[in-house]
Protein backbone atom coordinates (compact mmCIF):
# COMPACT_ATOMS: atom_id res chain seq x y z
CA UNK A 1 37.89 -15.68 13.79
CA UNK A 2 41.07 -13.60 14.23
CA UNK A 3 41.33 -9.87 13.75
CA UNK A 4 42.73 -10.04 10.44
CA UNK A 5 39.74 -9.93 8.67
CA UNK A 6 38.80 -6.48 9.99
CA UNK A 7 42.54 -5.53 9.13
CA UNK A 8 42.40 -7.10 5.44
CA UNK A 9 38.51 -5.89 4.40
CA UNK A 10 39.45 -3.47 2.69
CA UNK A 11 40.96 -5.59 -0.21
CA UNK A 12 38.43 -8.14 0.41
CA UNK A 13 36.86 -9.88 -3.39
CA UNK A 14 39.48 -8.44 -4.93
CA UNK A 15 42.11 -11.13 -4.66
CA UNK A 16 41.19 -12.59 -7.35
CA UNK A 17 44.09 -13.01 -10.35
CA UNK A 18 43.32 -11.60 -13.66
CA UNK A 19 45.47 -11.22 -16.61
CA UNK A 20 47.76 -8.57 -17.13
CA UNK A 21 45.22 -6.45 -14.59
CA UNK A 22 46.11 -2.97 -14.17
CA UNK A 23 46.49 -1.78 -10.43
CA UNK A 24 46.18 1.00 -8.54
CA UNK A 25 48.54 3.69 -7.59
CA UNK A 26 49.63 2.73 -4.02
CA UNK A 27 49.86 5.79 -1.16
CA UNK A 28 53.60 5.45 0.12
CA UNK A 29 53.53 3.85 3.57
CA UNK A 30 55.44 5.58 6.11
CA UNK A 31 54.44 4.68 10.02
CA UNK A 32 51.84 1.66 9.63
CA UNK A 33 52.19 0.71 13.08
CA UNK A 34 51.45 3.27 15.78
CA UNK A 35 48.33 1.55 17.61
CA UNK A 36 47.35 -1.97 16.31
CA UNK A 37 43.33 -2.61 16.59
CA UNK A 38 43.76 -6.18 17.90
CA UNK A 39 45.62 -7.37 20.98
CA UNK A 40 49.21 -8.26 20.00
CA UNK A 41 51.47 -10.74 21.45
CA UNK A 42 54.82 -9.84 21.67
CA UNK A 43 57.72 -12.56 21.43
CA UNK A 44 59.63 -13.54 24.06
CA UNK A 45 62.92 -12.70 23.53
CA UNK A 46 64.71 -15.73 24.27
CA UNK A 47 63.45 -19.55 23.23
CA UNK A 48 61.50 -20.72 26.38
CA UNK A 49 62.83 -23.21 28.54
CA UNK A 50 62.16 -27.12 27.30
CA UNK A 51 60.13 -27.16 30.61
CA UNK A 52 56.39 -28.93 31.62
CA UNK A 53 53.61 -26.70 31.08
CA UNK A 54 51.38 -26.58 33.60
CA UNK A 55 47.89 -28.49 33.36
CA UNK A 56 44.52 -27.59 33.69
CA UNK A 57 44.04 -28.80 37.56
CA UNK A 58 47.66 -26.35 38.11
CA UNK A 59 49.75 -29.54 37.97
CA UNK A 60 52.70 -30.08 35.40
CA UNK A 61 51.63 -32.19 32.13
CA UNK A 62 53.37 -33.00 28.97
CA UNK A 63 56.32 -30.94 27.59
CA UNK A 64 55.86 -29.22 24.90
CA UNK A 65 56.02 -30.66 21.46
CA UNK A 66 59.13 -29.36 20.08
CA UNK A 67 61.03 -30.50 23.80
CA UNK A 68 59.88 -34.34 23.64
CA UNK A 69 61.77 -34.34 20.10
CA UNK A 70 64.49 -32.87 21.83
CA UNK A 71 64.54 -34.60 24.76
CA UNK A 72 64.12 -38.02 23.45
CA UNK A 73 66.71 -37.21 20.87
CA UNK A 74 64.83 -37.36 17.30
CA UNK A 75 66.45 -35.76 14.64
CA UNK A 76 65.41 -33.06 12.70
CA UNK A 77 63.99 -34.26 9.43
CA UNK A 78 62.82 -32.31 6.48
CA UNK A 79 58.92 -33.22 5.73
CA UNK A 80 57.62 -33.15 2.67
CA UNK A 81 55.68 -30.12 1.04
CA UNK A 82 54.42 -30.13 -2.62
CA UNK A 83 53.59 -27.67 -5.22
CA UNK A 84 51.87 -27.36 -8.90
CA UNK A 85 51.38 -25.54 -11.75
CA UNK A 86 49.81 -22.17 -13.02
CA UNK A 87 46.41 -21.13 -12.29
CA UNK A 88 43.89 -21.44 -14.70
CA UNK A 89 43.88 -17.50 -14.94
CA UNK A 90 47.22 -17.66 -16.78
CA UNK A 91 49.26 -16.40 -13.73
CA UNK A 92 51.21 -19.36 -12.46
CA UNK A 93 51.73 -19.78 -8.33
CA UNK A 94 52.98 -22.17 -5.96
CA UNK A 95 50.98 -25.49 -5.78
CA UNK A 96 47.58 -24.97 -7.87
CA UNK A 97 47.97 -29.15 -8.57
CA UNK A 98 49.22 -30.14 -11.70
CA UNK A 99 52.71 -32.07 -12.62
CA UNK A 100 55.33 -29.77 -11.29
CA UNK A 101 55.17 -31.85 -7.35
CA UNK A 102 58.75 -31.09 -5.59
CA UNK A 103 60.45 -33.77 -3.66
CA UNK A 104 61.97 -32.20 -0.80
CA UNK A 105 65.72 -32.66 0.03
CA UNK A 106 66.85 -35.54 2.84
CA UNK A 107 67.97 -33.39 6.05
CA UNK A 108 71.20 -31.94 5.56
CA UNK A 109 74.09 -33.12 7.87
CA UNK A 110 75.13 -30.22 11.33
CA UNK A 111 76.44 -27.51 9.89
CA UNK A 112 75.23 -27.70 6.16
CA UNK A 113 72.84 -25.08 5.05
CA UNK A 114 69.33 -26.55 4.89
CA UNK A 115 67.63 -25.37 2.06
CA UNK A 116 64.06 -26.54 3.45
CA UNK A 117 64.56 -24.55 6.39
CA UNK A 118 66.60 -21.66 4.64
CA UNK A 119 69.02 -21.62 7.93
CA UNK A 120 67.03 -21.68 10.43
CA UNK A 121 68.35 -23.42 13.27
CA UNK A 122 66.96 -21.02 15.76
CA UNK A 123 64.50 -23.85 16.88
CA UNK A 124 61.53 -21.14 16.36
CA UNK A 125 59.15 -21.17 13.30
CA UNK A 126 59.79 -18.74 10.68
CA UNK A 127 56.44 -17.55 8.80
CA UNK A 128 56.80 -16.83 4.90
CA UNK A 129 54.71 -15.30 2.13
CA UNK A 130 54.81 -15.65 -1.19
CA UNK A 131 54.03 -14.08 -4.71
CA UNK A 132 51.65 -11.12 -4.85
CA UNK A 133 48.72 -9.67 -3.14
CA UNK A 134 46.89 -9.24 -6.67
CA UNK A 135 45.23 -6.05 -7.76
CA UNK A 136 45.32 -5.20 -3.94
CA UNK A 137 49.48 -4.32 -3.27
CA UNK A 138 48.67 -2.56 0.31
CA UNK A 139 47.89 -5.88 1.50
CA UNK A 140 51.41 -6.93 1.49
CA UNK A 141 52.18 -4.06 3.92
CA UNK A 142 49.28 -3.92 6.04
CA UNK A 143 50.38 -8.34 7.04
CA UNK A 144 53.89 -6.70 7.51
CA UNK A 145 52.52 -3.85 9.65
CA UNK A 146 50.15 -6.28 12.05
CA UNK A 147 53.21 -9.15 12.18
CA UNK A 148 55.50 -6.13 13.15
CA UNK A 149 53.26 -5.18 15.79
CA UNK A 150 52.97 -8.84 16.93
CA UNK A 151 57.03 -9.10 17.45
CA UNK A 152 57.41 -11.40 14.60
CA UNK A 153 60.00 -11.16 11.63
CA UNK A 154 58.30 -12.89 8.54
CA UNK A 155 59.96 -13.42 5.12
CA UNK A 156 57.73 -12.64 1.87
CA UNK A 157 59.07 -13.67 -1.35
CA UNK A 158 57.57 -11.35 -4.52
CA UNK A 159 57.89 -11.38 -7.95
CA UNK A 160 60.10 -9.19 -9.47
CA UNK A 161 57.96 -8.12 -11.88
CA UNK A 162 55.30 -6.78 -9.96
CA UNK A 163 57.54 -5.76 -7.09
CA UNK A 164 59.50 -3.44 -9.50
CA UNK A 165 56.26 -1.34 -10.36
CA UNK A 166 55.83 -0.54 -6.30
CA UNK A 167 59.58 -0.67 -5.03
CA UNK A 168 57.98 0.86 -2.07
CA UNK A 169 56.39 -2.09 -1.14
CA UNK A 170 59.52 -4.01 -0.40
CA UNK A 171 61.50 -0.98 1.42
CA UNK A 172 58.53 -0.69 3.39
CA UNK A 173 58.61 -4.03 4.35
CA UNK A 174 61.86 -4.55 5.35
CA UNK A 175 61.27 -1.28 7.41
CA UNK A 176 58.92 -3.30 9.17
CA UNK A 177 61.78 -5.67 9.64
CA UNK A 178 61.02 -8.26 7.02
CA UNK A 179 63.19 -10.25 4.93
CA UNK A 180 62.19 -9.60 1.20
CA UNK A 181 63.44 -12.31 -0.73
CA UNK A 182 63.36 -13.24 -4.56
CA UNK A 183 60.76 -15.80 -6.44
CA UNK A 184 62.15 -14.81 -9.80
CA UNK A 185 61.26 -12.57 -11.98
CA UNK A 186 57.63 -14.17 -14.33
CA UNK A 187 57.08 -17.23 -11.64
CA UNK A 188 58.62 -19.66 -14.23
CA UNK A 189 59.22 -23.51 -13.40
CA UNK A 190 63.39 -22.64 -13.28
CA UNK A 191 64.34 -26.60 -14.27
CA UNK A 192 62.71 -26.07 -17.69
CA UNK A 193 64.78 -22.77 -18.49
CA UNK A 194 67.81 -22.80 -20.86
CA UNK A 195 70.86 -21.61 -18.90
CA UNK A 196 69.90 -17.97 -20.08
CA UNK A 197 66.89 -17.75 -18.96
CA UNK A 198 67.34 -19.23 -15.91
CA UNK A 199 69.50 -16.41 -15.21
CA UNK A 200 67.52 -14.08 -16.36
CA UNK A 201 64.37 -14.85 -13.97
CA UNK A 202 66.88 -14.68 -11.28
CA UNK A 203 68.41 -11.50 -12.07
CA UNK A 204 65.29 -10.17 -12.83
CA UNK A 205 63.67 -10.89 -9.46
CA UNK A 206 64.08 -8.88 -6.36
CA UNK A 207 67.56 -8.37 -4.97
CA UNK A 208 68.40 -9.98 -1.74
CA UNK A 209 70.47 -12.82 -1.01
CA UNK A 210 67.50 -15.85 -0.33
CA UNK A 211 65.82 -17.49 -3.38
CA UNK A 212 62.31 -19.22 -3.01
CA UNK A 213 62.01 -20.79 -6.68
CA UNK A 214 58.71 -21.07 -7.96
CA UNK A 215 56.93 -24.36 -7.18
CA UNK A 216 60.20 -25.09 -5.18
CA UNK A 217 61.69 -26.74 -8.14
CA UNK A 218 65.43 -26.51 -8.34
CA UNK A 219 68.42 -29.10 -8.89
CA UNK A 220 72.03 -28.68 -8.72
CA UNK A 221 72.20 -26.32 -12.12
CA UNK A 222 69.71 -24.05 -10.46
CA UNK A 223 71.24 -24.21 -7.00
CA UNK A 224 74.59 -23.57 -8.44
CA UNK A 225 73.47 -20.68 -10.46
CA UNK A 226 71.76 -19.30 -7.58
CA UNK A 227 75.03 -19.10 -5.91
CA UNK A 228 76.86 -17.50 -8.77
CA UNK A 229 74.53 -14.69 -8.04
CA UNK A 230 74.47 -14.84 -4.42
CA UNK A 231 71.51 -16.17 -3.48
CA UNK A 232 70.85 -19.31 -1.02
CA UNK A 233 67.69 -21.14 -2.25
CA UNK A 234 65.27 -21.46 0.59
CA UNK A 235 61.57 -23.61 0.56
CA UNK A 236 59.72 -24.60 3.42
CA UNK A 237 58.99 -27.90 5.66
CA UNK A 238 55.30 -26.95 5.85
CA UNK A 239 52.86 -26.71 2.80
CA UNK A 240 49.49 -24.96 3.99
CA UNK A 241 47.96 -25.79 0.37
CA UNK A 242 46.76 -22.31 0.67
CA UNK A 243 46.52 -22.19 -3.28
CA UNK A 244 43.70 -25.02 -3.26
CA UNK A 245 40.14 -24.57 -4.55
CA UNK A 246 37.38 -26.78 -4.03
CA UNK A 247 34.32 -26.61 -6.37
CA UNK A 248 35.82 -22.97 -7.41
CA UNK A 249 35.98 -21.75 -3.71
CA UNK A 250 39.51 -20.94 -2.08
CA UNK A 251 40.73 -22.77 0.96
CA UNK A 252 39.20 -21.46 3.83
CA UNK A 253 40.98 -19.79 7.20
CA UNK A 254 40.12 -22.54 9.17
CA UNK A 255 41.84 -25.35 6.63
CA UNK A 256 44.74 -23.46 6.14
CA UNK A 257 44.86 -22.35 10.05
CA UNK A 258 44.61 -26.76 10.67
CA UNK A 259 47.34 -27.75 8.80
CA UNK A 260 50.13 -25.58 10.33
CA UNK A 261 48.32 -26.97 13.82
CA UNK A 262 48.35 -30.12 12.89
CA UNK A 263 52.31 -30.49 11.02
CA UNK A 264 54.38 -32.94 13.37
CA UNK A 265 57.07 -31.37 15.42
CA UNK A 266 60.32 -32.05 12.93
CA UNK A 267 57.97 -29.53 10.97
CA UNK A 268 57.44 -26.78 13.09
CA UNK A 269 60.81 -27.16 15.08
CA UNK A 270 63.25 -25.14 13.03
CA UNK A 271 60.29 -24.80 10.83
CA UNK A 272 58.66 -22.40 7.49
CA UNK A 273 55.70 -22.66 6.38
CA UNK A 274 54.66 -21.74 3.50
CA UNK A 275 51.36 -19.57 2.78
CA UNK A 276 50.34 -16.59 0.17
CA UNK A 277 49.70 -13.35 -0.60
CA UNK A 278 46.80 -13.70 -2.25
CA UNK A 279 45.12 -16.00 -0.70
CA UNK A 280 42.87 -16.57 3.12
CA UNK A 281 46.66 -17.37 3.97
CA UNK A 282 46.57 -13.36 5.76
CA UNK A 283 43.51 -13.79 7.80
CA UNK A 284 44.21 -16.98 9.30
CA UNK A 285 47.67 -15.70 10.62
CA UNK A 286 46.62 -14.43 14.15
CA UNK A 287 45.02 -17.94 14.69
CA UNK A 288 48.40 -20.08 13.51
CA UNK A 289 50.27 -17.67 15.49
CA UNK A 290 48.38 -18.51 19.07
CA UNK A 291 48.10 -21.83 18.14
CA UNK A 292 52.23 -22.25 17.70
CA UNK A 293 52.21 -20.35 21.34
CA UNK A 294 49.92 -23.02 22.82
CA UNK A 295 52.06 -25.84 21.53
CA UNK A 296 54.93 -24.46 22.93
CA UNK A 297 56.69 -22.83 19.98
CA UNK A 298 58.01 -19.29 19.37
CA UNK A 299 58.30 -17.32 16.05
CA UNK A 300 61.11 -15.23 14.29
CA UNK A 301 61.16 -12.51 16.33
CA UNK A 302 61.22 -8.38 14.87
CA UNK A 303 63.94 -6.96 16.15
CA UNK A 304 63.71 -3.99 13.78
CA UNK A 305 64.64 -3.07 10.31
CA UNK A 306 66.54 -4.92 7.81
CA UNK A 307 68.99 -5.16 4.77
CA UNK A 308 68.35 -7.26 1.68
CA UNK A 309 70.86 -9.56 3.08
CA UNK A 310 69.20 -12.30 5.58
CA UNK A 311 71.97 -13.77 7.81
CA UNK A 312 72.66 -17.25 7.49
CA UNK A 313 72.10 -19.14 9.86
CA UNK A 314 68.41 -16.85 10.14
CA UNK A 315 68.86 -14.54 13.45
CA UNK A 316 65.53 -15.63 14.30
């Protein structure tokens, strides 16, 4: 397994939510990255060439996946990706099952922002974090410090509630040349707020200029409102169902590591998927990572530190 776990032990059975939990006092993180325990890969710094990769007897074999939808001229579509309702712990997340499933927008036309790929049209795949790293909030800046050393730019999207008590945290990460964006302020469903409160969770949340809404749910009132306030809204084309339990057991490293392998080119190409902060989401990262290489994709590069703004389209 990757080296993550090493990285992440120290917060390790203590991921779990609880209500209204009290946590720690976190050290201020300065210079995270000086000497990373793990080999890192950097990124290249251009896309690679839509060119045959060599075979195992040195001979040239299939293109890589994102060039054969290029090359035979597929469209970009916009898979779906669902999401649910609050945890049984009383702290609501992205997809824990229930009623709230989102139906992801058709592709948008060239040249129209693409809310399930939040702009990118870098043809790389643009990792992204959500929530909270519960009772443990180093562990949203130890993933920044090991993606940073990798060469790759993620986004994480926290709630503003938590995020407020360590503002730190998201200086820190954008340091580490992150985008921070918003996921409101309490991780309420935003189509069942009255116009005030809808306004409220956003101004409430984390200031930036990209809006992931909880469970992914917005229409055209919460898009619009969005925009009032600056903020594009931006989802994801692949769902890693991090969230799931089975039999009261979180998904494992391996699951969640499968189903970014396994997501069909239109997902990955131009692609974000979707994982969390609490969750085995973190350790399976190195894995997804040289897995994307070995298909013949490239992240969102680091290039260094960043505003609250993220550029649209993403300067992945």
């Amino acid at each position: 397994m990757s080296g993550y776990a090493e990285l992440f032990r120290r917060g390790r059975g203590r991921h779990r939510r609880r209500r209204r939990a009290p946590l720690k006092t976190i050290a201020v993180v300065s210079a995270l990255v000086t000497c990373s325990a793990f080999a890192a890969t950097r990124m290249d710094d251009e896309q690679a060439d839509c060119v045959p990769r060599p075979g195992a007897d040195g001979r040239a074999s299939t293109l890589p996946a994102w060039c054969q939808d290029q090359a035979a001229g597929r469209p970009v579509g916009a898979p779906a990706g669902k999401a649910g309702g609050g945890g049984s712990d009383g702290v609501p997340h992205d997809g824990d099952g229930g009623n709230h499933s989102r139906v992801p927008a058709p592709p948008e036309p060239d040249g129209v922002y693409d809310r399930e790929r939040c702009g990118n049209t870098s043809g790389r795949v643009l990792l992204t974090l959500d929530d909270w790293p519960y009772n443990d909030p180093e562990r949203s800046v130890r993933i920044g410090a090991q993606l940073q050393s990798q060469g790759v730019r993620a986004a994480f999207f926290l709630i503003g509630k938590f995020a407020a008590q360590y503002p730190q945290i998201t200086a820190t990460l954008r340091q580490q040349g992150h985008w921070v964006g918003n996921h409101s302020f309490s991780h309420r469903q935003l189509t069942g707020l009255t116009d005030q409160e809808l306004q409220d969770e956003i101004k409430g949340g984390v200031a930036g200029n990209l809006l992931r809404p909880p469970f992914g749910d917005a229409g055209e009132r919460e898009r619009d409102v969005a925009a009032e306030l600056g903020f594009r809204i931006c989802n994801w084309t692949i769902d890693t169902h991090d969230w799931e339990k089975t039999e009261g057991n979180p998904r494992s490293a391996e699951a969640i590591r499968a189903s970014v392998r396994d997501a069909s080119p239109e997902e990955k190409r131009n692609g974000v998927v979707l994982g969390h902060l609490f969750s085995n989401f973190p350790n399976a990262l190195n894995d997804i990572i040289s897995d994307l290489h070995a298909q013949g994709y490239q992240l969102c590069r680091n290039t260094g530190p960043v505003t609250d703004r993220a550029p649209n389209p993403l300067t992945c």
